[in-house]
Protein backbone atom coordinates (compact mmCIF):
# COMPACT_ATOMS: atom_id res chain seq x y z
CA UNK A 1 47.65 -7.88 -3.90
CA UNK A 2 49.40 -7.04 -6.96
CA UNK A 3 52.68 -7.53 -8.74
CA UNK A 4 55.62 -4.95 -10.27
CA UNK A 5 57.69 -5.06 -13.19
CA UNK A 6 59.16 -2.74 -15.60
CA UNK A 7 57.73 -2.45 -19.03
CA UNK A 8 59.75 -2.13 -22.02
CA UNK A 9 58.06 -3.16 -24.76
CA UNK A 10 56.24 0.45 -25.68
CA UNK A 11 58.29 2.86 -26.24
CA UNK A 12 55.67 5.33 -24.84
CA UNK A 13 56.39 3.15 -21.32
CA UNK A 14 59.57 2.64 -21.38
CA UNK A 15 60.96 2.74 -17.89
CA UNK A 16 57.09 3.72 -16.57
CA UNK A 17 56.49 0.78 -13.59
CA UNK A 18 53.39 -1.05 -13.94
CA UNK A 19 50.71 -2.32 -11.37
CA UNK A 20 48.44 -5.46 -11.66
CA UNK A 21 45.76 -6.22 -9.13
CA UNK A 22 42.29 -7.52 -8.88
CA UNK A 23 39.94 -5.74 -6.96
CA UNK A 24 35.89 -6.77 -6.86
CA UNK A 25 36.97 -9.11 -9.28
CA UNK A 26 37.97 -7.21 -12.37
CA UNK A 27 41.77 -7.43 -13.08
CA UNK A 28 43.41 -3.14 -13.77
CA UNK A 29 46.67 -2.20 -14.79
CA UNK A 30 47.90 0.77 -14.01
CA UNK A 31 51.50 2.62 -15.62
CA UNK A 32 53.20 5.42 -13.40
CA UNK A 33 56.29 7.49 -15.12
CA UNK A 34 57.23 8.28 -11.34
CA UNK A 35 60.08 7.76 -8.81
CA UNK A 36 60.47 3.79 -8.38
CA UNK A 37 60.76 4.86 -4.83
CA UNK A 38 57.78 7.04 -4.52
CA UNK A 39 55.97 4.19 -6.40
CA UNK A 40 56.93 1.54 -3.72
CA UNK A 41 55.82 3.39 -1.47
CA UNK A 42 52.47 4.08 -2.43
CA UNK A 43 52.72 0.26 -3.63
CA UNK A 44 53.19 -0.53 0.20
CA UNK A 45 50.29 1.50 1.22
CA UNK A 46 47.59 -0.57 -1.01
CA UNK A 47 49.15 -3.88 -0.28
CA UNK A 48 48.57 -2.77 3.57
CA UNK A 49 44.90 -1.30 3.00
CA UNK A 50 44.25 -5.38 1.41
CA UNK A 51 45.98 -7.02 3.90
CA UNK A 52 43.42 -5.06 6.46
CA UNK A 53 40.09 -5.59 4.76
CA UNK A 54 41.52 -9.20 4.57
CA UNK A 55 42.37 -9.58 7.84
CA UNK A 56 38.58 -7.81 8.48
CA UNK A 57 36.31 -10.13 6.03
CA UNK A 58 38.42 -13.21 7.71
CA UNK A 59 37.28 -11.95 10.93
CA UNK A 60 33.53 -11.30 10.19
CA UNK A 61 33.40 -14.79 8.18
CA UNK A 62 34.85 -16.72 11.57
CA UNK A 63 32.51 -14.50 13.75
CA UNK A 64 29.43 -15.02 11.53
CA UNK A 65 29.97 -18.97 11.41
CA UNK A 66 30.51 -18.97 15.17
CA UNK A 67 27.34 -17.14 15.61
CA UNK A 68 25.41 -19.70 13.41
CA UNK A 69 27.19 -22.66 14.59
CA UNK A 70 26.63 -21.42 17.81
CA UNK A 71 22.75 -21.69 17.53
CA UNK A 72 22.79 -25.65 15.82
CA UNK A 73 24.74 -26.13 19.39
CA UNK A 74 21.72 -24.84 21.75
CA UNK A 75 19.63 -27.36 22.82
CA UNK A 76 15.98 -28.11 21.18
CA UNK A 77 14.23 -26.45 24.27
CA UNK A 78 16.90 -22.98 24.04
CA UNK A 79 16.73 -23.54 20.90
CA UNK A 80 12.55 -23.15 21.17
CA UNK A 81 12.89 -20.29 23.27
CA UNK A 82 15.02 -18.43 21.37
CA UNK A 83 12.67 -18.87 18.23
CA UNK A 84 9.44 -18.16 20.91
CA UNK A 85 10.93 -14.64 21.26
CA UNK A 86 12.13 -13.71 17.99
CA UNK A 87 8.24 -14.67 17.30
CA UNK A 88 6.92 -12.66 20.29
CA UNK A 89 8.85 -9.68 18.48
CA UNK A 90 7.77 -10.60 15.12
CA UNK A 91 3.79 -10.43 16.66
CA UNK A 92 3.95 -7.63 17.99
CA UNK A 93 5.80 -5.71 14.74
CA UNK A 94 3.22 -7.41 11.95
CA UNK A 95 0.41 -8.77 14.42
CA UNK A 96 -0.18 -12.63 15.99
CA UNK A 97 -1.30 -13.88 12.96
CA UNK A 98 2.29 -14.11 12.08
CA UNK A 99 3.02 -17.10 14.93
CA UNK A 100 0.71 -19.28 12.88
CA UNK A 101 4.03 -19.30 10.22
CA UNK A 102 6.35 -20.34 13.16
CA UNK A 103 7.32 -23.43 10.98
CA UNK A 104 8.27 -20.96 7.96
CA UNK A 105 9.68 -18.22 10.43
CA UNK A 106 12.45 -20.93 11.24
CA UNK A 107 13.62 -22.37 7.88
CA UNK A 108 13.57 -18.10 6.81
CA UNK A 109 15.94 -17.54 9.48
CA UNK A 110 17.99 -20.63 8.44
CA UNK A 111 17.87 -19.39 5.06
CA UNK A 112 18.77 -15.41 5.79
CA UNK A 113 21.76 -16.61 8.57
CA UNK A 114 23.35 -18.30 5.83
CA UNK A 115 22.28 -15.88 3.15
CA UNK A 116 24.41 -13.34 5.36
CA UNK A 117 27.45 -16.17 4.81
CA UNK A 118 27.17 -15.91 1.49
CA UNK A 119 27.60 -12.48 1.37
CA UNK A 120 30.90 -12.28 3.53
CA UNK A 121 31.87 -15.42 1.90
CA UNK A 122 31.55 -12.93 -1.59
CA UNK A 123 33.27 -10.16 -0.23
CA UNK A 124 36.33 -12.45 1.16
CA UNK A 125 36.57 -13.92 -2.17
CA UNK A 126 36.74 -10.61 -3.70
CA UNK A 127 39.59 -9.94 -1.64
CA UNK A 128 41.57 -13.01 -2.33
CA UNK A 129 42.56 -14.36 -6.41
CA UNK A 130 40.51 -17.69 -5.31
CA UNK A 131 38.11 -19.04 -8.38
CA UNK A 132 34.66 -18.21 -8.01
CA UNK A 133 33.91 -22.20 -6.80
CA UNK A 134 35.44 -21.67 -3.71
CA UNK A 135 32.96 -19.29 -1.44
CA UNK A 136 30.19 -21.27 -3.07
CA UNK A 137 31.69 -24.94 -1.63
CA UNK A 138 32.81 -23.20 1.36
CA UNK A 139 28.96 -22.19 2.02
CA UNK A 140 27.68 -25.72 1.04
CA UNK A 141 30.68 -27.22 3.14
CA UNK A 142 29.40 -24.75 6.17
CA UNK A 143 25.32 -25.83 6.02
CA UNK A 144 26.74 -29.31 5.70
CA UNK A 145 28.82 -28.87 9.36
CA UNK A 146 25.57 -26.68 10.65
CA UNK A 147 23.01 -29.83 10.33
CA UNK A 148 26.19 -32.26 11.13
CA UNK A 149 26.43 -30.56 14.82
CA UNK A 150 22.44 -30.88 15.50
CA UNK A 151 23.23 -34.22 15.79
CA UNK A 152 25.07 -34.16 18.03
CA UNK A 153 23.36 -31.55 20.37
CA UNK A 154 20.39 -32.72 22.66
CA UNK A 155 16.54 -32.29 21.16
CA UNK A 156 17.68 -31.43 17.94
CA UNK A 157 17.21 -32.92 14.57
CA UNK A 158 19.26 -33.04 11.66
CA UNK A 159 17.46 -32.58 8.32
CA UNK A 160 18.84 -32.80 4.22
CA UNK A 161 16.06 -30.05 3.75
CA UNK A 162 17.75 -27.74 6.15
CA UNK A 163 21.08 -28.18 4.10
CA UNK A 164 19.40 -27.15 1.04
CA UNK A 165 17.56 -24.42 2.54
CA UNK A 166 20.55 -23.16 4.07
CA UNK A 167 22.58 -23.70 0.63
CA UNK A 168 20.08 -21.64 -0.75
CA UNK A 169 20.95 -18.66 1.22
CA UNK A 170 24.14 -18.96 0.35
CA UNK A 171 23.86 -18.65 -3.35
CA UNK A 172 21.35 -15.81 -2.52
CA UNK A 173 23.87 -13.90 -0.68
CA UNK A 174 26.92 -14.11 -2.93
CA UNK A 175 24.47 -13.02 -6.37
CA UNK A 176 23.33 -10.61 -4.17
CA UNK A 177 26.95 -9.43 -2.81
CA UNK A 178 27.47 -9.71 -6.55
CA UNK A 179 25.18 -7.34 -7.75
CA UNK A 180 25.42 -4.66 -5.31
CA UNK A 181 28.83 -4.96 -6.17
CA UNK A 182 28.89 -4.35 -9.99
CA UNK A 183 26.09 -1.99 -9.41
CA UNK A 184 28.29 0.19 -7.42
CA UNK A 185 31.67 -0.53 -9.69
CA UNK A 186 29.33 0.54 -12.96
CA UNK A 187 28.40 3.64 -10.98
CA UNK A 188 31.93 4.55 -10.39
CA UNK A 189 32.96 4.67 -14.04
CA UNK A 190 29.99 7.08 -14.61
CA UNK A 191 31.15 9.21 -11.99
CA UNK A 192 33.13 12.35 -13.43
């Protein structure tokens, strides 16, 4: 999003129509000495472009919770066999010796599902002027609802490690979002 107003205080701007925004967020300002109308329009065109990659990250941070809550719902003994495959894969990628770490192999998973949160939970709060509390209580808020429903689903246990380990991966993936992210924005100003 952005707002529009005319500038008058420079004489170099006078009647130029200015742009404010946020994008990855770092505030810009941009002046055009242009056609109001031409202006709007191209005004139109980025508010449009955010309201899609909104409407996307909303999408992908709905479908990714779904996905996770979706597992804390599945039984202990689904539950088991999902984790038996994923470890049946994992054998025959890095040899058995790795289904001796089955314990470990479970709270990593826990900790790179919601890792993956707290990446989409960094790129929606790039999109949106939020503070940068909010994707951070959202993802503690989200491991807290994750061991709240293995209550409440049959031969599972609920665990105050768990939340941690899955808080964890939140605040791994939104530094990591964070980084890639000014890595790439410092690599566009170098770029000619």
């Amino acid at each position: 999003g952005g707002c529009t107003r005319q500038l008058t205080a420079a004489p170099d701007f006078k009647g130029a129509t200015a742009f404010c925004g946020r994008r990855d967020g770092c505030f810009f300002l941009f002046a055009y000495q242009e056609n109001p109308v031409k202006f709007s329009g191209r005004l139109a065109m980025m508010k449009h472009k955010t309201n899609r990659r909104r409407l996307l990250a909303g999408i992908v941070a709905f479908m990714w919770l779904g996905f996770i809550w979706g597992n804390s719902m599945l039984p202990g003994a689904d539950s088991a066999a999902v984790s038996g495959f994923v470890g049946e894969l994992l054998a025959k990628m890095f040899g058995p010796k790795v289904l001796e770490a089955a314990f470990f192999l479970r709270k990593l998973a826990h900790f790179t599902e919601f890792s993956i949160l707290g990446g989409v939970l960094a790129w929606n709060a790039g999109l949106w002027p939020v503070s940068s509390s909010v994707p951070v209580l959202t993802g503690l808020l989200a491991a807290m609802a994750d061991e709240t429903i293995q209550l409440f689903s049959p031969g599972r246990a609920s665990m105050v490690q768990d939340v941690w380990i899955d808080f964890a991966g939140v605040l791994a993936g939104l530094l990591l979002f964070r980084l890639v992210a000014r890595r790439r924005h410092l690599n566009s100003d170098k770029a000619p």
